[in-house]
C-alpha atoms as a PDB file:
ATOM      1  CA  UNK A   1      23.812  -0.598  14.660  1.00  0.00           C
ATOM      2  CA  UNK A   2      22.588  -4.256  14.661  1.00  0.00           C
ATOM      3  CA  UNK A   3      23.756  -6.373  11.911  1.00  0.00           C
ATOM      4  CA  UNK A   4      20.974  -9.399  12.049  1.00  0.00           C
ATOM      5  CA  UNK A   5      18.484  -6.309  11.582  1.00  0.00           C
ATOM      6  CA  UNK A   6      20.766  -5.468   8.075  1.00  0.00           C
ATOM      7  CA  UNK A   7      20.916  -9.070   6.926  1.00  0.00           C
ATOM      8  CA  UNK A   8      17.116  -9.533   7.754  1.00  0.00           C
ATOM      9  CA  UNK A   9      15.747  -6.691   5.938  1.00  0.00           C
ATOM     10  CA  UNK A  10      17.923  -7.657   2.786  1.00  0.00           C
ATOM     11  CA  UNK A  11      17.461 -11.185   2.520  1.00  0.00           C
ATOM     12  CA  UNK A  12      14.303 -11.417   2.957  1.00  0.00           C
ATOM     13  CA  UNK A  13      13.249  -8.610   0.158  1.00  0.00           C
ATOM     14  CA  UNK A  14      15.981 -10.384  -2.511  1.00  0.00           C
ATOM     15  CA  UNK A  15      14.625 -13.675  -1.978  1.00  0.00           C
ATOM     16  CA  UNK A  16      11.174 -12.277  -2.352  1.00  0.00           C
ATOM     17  CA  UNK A  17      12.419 -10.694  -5.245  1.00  0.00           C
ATOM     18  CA  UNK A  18      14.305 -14.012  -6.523  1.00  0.00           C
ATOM     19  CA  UNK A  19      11.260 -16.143  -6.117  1.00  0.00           C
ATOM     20  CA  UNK A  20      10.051 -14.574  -9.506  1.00  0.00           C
ATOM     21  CA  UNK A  21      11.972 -17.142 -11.248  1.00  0.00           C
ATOM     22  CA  UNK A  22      10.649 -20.277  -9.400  1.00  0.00           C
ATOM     23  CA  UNK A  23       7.078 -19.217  -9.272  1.00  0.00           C
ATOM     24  CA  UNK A  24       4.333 -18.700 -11.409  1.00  0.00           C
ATOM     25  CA  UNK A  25       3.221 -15.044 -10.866  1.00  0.00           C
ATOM     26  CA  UNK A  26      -0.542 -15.694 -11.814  1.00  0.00           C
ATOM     27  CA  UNK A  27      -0.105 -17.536  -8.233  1.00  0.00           C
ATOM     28  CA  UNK A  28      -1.195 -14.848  -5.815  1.00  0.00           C
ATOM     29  CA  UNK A  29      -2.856 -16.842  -3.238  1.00  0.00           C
ATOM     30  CA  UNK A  30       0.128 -17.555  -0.803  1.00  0.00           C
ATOM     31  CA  UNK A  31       1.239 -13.365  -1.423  1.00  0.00           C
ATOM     32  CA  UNK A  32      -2.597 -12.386  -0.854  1.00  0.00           C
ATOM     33  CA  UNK A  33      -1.939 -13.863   2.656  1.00  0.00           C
ATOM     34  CA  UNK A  34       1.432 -13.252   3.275  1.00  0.00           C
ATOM     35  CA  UNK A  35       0.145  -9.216   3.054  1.00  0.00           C
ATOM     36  CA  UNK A  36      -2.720  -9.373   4.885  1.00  0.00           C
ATOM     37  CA  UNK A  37      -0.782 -10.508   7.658  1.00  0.00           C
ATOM     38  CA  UNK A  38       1.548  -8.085   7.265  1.00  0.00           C
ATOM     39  CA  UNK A  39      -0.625  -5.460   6.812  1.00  0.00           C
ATOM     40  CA  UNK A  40      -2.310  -6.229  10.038  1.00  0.00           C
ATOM     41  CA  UNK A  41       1.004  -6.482  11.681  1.00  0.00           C
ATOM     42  CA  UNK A  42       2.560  -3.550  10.727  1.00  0.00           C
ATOM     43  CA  UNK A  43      -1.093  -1.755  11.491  1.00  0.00           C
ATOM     44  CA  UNK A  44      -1.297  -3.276  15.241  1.00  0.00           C
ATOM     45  CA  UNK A  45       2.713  -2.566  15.661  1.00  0.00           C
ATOM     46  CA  UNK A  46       2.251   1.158  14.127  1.00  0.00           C
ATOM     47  CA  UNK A  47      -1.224   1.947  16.293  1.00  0.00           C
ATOM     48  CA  UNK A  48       0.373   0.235  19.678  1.00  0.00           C
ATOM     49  CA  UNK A  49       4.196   1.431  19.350  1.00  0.00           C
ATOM     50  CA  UNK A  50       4.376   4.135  17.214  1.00  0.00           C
ATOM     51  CA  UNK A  51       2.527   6.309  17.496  1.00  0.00           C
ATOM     52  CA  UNK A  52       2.149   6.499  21.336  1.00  0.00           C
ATOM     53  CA  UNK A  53       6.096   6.430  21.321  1.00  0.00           C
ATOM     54  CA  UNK A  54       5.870   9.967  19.103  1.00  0.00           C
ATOM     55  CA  UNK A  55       3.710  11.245  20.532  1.00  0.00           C
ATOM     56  CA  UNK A  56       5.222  10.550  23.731  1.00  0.00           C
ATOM     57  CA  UNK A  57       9.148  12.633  22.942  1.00  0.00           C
ATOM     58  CA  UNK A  58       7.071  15.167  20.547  1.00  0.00           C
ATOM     59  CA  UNK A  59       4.350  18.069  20.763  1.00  0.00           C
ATOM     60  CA  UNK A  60       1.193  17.416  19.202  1.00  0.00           C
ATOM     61  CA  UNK A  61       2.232  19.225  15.755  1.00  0.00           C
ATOM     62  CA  UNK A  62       3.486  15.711  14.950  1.00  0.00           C
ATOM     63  CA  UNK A  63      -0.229  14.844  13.870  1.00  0.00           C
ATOM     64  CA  UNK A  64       0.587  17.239  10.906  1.00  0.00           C
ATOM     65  CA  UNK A  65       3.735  14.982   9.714  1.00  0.00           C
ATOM     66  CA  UNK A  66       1.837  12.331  10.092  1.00  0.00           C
ATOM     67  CA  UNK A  67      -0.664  13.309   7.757  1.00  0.00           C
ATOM     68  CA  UNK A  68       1.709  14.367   5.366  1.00  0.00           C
ATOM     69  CA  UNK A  69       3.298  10.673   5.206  1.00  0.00           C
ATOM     70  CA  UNK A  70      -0.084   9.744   4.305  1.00  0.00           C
ATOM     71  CA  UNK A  71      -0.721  11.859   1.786  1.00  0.00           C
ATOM     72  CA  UNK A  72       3.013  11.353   0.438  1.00  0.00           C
ATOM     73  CA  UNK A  73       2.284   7.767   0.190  1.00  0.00           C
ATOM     74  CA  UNK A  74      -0.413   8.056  -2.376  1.00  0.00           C
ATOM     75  CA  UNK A  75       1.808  10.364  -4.318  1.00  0.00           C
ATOM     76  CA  UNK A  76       4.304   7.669  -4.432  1.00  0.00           C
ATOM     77  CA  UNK A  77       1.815   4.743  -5.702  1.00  0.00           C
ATOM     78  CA  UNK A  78       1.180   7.350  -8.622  1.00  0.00           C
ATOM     79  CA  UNK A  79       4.600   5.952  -9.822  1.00  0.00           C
ATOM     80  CA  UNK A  80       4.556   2.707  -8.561  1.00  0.00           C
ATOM     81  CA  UNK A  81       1.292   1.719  -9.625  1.00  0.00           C
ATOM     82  CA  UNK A  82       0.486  -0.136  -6.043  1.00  0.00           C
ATOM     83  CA  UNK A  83       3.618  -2.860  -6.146  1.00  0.00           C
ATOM     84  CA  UNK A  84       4.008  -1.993  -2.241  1.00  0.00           C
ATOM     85  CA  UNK A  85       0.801  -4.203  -1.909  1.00  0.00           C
ATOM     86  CA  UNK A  86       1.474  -6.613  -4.177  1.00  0.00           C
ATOM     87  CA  UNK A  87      -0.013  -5.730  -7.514  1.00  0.00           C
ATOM     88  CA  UNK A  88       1.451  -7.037 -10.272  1.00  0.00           C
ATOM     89  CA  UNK A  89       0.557  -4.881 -14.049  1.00  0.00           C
ATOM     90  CA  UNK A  90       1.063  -6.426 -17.557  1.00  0.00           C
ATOM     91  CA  UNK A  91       2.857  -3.508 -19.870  1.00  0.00           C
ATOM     92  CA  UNK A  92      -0.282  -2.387 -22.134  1.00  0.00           C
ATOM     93  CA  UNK A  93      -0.689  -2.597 -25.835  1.00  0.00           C
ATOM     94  CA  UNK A  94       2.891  -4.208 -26.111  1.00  0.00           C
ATOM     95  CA  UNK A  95       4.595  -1.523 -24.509  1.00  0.00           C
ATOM     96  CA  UNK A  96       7.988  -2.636 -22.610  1.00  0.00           C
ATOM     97  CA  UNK A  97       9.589   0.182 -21.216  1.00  0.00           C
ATOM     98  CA  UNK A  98      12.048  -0.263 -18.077  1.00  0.00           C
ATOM     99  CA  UNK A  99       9.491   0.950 -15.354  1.00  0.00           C
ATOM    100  CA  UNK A 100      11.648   3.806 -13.775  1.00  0.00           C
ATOM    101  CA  UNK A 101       8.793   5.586 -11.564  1.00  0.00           C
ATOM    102  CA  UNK A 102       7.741   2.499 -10.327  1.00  0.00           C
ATOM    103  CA  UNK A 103      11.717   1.820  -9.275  1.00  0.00           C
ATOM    104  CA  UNK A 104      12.490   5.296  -7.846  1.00  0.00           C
ATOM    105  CA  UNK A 105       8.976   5.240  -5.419  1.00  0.00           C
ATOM    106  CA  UNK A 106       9.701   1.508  -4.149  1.00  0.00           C
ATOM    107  CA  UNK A 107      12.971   2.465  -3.444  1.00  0.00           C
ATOM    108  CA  UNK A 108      11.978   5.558  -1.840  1.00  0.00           C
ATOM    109  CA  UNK A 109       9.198   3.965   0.011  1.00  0.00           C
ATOM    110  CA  UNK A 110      11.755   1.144   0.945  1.00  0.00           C
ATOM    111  CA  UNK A 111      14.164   3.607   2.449  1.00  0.00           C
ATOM    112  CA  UNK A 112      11.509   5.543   4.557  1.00  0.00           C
ATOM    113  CA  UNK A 113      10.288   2.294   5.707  1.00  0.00           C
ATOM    114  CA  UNK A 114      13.756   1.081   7.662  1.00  0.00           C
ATOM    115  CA  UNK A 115      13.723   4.432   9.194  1.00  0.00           C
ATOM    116  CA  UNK A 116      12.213   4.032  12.387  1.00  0.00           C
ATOM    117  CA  UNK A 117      14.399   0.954  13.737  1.00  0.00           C
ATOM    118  CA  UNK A 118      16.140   3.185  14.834  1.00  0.00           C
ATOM    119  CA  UNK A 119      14.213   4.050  17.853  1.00  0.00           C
ATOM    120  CA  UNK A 120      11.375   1.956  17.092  1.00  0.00           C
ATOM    121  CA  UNK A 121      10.384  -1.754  18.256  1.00  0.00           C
ATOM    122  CA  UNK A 122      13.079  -3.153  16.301  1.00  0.00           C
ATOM    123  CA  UNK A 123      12.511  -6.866  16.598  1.00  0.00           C
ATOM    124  CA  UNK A 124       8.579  -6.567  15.688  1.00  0.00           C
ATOM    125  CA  UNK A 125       9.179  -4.099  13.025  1.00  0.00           C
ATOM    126  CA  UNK A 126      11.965  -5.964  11.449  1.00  0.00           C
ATOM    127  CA  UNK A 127       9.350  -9.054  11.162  1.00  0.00           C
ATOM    128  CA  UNK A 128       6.587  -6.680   9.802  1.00  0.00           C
ATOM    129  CA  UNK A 129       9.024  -5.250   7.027  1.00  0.00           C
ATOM    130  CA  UNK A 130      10.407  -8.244   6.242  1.00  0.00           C
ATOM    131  CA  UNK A 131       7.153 -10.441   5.423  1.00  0.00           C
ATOM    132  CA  UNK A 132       5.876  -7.080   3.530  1.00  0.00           C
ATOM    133  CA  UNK A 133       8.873  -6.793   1.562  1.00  0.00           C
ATOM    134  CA  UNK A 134       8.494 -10.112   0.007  1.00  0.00           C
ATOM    135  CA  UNK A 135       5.180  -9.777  -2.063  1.00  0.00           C
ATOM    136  CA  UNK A 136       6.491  -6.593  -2.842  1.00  0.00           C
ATOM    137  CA  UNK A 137       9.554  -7.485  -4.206  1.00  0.00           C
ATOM    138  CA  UNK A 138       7.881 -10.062  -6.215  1.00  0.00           C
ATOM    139  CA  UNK A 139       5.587  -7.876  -7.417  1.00  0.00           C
ATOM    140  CA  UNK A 140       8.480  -5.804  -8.736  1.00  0.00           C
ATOM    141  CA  UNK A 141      10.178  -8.897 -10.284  1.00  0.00           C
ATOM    142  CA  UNK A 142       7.544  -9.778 -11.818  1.00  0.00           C
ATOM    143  CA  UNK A 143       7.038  -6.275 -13.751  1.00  0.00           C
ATOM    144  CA  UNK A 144      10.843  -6.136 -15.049  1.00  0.00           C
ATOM    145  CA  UNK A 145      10.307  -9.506 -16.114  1.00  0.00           C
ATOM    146  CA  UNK A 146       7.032  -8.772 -18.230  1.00  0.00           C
ATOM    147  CA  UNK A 147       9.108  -5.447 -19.317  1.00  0.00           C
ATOM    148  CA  UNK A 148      11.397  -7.912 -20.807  1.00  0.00           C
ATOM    149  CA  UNK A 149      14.521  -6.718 -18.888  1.00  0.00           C
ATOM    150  CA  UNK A 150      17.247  -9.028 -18.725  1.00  0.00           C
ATOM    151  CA  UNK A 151      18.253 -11.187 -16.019  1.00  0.00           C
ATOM    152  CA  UNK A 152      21.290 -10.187 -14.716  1.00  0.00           C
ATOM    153  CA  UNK A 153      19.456  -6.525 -14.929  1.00  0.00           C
ATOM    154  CA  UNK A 154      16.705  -8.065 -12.154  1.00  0.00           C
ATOM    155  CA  UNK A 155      19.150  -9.118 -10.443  1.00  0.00           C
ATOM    156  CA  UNK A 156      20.766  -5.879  -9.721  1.00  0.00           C
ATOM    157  CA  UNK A 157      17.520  -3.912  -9.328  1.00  0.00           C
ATOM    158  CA  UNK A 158      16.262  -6.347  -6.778  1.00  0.00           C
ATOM    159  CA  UNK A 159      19.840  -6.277  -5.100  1.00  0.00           C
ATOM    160  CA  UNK A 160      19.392  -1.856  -4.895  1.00  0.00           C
ATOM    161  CA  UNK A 161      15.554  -2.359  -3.653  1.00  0.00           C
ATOM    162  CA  UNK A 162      16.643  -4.827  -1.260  1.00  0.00           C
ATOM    163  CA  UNK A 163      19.657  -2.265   0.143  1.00  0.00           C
ATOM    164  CA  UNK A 164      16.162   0.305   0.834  1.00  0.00           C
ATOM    165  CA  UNK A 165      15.658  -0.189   4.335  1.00  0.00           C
ATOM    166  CA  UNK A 166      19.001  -1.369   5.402  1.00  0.00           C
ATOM    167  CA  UNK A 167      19.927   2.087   4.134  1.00  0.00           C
ATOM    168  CA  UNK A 168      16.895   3.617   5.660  1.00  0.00           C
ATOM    169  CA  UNK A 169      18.009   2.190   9.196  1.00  0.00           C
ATOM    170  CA  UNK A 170      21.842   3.221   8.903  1.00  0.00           C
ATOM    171  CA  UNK A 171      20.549   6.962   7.771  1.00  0.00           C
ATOM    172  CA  UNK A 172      17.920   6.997  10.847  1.00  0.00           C
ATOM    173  CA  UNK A 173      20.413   5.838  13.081  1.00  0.00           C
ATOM    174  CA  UNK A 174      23.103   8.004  12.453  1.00  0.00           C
ATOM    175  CA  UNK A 175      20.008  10.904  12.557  1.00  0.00           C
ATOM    176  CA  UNK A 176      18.561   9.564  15.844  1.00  0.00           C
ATOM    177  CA  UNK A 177      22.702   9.811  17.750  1.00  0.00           C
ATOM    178  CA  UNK A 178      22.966  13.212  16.028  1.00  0.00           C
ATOM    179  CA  UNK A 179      26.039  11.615  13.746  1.00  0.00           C
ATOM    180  CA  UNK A 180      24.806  12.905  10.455  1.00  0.00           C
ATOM    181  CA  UNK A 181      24.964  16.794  10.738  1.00  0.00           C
ATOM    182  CA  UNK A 182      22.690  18.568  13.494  1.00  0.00           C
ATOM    183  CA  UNK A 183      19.337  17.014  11.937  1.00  0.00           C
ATOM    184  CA  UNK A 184      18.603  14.509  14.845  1.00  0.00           C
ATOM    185  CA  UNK A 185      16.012  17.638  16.563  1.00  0.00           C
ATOM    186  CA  UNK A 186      13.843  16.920  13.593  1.00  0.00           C
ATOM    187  CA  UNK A 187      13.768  12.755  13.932  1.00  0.00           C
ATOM    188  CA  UNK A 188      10.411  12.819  15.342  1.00  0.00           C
ATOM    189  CA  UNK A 189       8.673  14.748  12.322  1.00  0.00           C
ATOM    190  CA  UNK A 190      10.292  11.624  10.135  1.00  0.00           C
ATOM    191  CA  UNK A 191       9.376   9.480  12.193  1.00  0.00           C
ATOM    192  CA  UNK A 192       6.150  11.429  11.836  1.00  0.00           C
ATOM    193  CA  UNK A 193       5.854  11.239   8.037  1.00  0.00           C
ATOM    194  CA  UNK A 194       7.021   7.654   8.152  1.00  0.00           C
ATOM    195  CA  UNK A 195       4.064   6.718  10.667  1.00  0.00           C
ATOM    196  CA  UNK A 196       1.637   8.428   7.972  1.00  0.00           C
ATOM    197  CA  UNK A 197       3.268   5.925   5.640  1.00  0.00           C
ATOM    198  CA  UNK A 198       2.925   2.852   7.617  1.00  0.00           C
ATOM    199  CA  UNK A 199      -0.831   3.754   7.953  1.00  0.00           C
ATOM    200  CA  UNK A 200      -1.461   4.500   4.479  1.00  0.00           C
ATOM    201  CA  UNK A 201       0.309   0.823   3.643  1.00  0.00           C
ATOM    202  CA  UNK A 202      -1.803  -1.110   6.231  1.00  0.00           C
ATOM    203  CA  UNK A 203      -4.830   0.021   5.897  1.00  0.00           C
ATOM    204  CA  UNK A 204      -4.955  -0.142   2.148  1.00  0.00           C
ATOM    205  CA  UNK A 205      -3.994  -4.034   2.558  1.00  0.00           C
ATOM    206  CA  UNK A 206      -6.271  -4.631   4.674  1.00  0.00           C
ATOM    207  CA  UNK A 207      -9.057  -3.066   2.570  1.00  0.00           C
ATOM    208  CA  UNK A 208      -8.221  -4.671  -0.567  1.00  0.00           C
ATOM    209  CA  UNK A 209      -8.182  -7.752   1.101  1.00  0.00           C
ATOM    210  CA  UNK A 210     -11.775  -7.949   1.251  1.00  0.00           C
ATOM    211  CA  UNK A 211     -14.041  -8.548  -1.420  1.00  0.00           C
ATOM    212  CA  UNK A 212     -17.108  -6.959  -0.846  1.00  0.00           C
ATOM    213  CA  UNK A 213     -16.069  -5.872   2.709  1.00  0.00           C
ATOM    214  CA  UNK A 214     -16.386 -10.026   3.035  1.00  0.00           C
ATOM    215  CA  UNK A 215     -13.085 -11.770   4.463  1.00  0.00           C
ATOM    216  CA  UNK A 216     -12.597 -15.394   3.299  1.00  0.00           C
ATOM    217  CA  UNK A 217     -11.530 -17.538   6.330  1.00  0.00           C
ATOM    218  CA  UNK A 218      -7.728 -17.982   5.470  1.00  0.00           C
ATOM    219  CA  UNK A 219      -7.146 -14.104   5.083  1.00  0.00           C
ATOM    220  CA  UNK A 220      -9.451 -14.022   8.340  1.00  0.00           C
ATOM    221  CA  UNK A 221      -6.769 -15.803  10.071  1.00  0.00           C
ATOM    222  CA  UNK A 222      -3.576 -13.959   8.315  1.00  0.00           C
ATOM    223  CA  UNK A 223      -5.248 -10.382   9.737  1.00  0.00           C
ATOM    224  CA  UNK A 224      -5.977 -11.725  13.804  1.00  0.00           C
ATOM    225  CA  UNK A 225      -2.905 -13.438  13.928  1.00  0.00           C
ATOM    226  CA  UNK A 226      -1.290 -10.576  12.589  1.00  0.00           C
ATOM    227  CA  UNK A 227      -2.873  -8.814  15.397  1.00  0.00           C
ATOM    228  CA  UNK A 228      -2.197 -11.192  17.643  1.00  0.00           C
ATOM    229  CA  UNK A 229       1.336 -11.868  17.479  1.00  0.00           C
ATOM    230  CA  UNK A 230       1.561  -7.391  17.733  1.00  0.00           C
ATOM    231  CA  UNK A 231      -0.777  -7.738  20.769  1.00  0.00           C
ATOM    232  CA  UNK A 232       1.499 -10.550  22.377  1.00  0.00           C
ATOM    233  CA  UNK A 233       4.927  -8.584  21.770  1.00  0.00           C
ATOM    234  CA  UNK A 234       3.001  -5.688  23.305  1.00  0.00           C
ATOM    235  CA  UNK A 235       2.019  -7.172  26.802  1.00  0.00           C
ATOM    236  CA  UNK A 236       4.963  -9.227  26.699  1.00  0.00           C
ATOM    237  CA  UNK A 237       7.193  -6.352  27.060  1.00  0.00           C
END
C-alpha cells in the first residue's frame, strides 16, 4: 500500500466536491475541459496498459468481463443520471428529494474505479482518476445543493464519495496478495469488468464533447494532450 496514492485520490475528489461552494455551477467551461482530458487520458492509459496487461496474465474469456463492465456501467448511469461525466440536473417540477441512486452508483462506480492500482500503472492512473473525479464530484455537489440538503450533510457525502477509490485500492490490493479470503484467482475478471468501465467512461466523454462530431480548439487540445502525456508515460517506461 502507497499512502500518496490514498491522499491523492481523496483530496482531489473532496476539493472537487468543495469547489461547489466557491463556484458558480452554470460555469462548465473549465469542467468541460478538465473531462475531456481526462477522458482521453484514462482512454489512452486503459487501451495502452490495461488491457494488454490482462490480457497478458489471463485467457481470452476476459473479453467477456470486459464487456460486462461496459454494460454494467450504463446500468449504473440509470441511477446516477450521468454525474460521472459531469452533468449537473435541476430537481423537476420542485421536487427535492435526497438523490440516493445517484449516491449509491457514484460510490459504486468510485470504488470499482481505484481497483486496478493495484496492479495497474499506478502513477498514470492515479492522475487520470484524480482530474476525473473532480468534475464529478462537483457535479454531485452541485445536485445535493439544488436538492436543498444541508451543508454539513454535503460535506459528509462528499467526504464517503471521496473514500470510493481509496477503498477500491485497499480492497484490490488486499485481493491482488491473496489477503482477503482466496478471491485473488479471480482479480483479472475485475480487473476485467473494471476495464469495461473505464471504456464505457472515456469514450462517452469524449463523444459528448463534440458538438456535431465538431471539436472546438481548446477541447482539441485537452483530448491530444491527454493522449499525449499517456503516450509519453508509455515509451518512457
Amino acid at each position: 500500500m502507497e499512502l500518496w496514492i490514498l491522499i491523492a485520490l481523496f483530496t482531489s475528489c473532496l476539493l472537487g466536491g468543495l469547489s461547489v461552494f466557491l463556484f458558480k455551477s452554470d460555469n462548465k467551461q473549465h469542467l468541460k475541459l478538465i473531462l475531456s482530458f481526462s477522458g482521453a487520458y484514462l482512454f489512452a492509459i486503459t487501451i495502452l496498459h490495461l488491457i494488454p496487461e490482462v490480457y497478458h496474465t489471463a485467457d481470452h474469456s476476459i473479453g467477456v468481463f470486459i464487456l460486462g463492465g461496459f454494460l454494467f456501467q450504463i446500468l449504473l448511469e440509470q441511477f446516477s443520471e450521468g454525474i460521472e461525466h459531469g452533468h449537473i440536473h435541476q430537481p423537476t417540477h420542485g421536487n427535492h428529494a435526497f438523490p440516493i441512486g445517484i449516491m449509491i452508483s457514484l460510490c459504486l462506480h468510485a470504488f470499482l474505479e481505484g481497483m486496478p492500482l493495484a496492479k495497474g500503472p499506478q502513477h498514470q492512473l492515479v492522475f487520470g482518476i484524480g482530474l476525473h473525479h473532480i468534475p464529478a464530484a462537483f457535479a454531485l455537489g452541485s445536485v445535493l445543493m439544488q436538492n436543498q440538503v444541508g451543508k454539513n450533510s454535503i460535506l459528509i457525502l462528499l467526504i464517503v464519495f471521496a473514500l470510493m477509490s481509496p477503498l477500491g485500492y485497499l480492497f484490490s490490493e488486499g485481493i491482488s496478495k491473496g489477503s482477503i479470503g482466496s478471491i485473488d484467482r479471480y482479480f483479472d475478471r475485475i480487473m476485467g469488468i473494471v476495464i469495461g468501465i473505464f471504456l464505457h467512461i472515456s469514450t462517452t466523454i469524449l463523444f459528448e464533447s463534440s458538438v456535431d462530431h465538431r471539436y472546438n480548439m481548446k477541447k482539441l487540445v485537452a483530448v491530444l494532450g491527454g493522449i499525449g502525456i499517456a503516450l509519453f508515460n508509455f515509451f518512457l517506461h
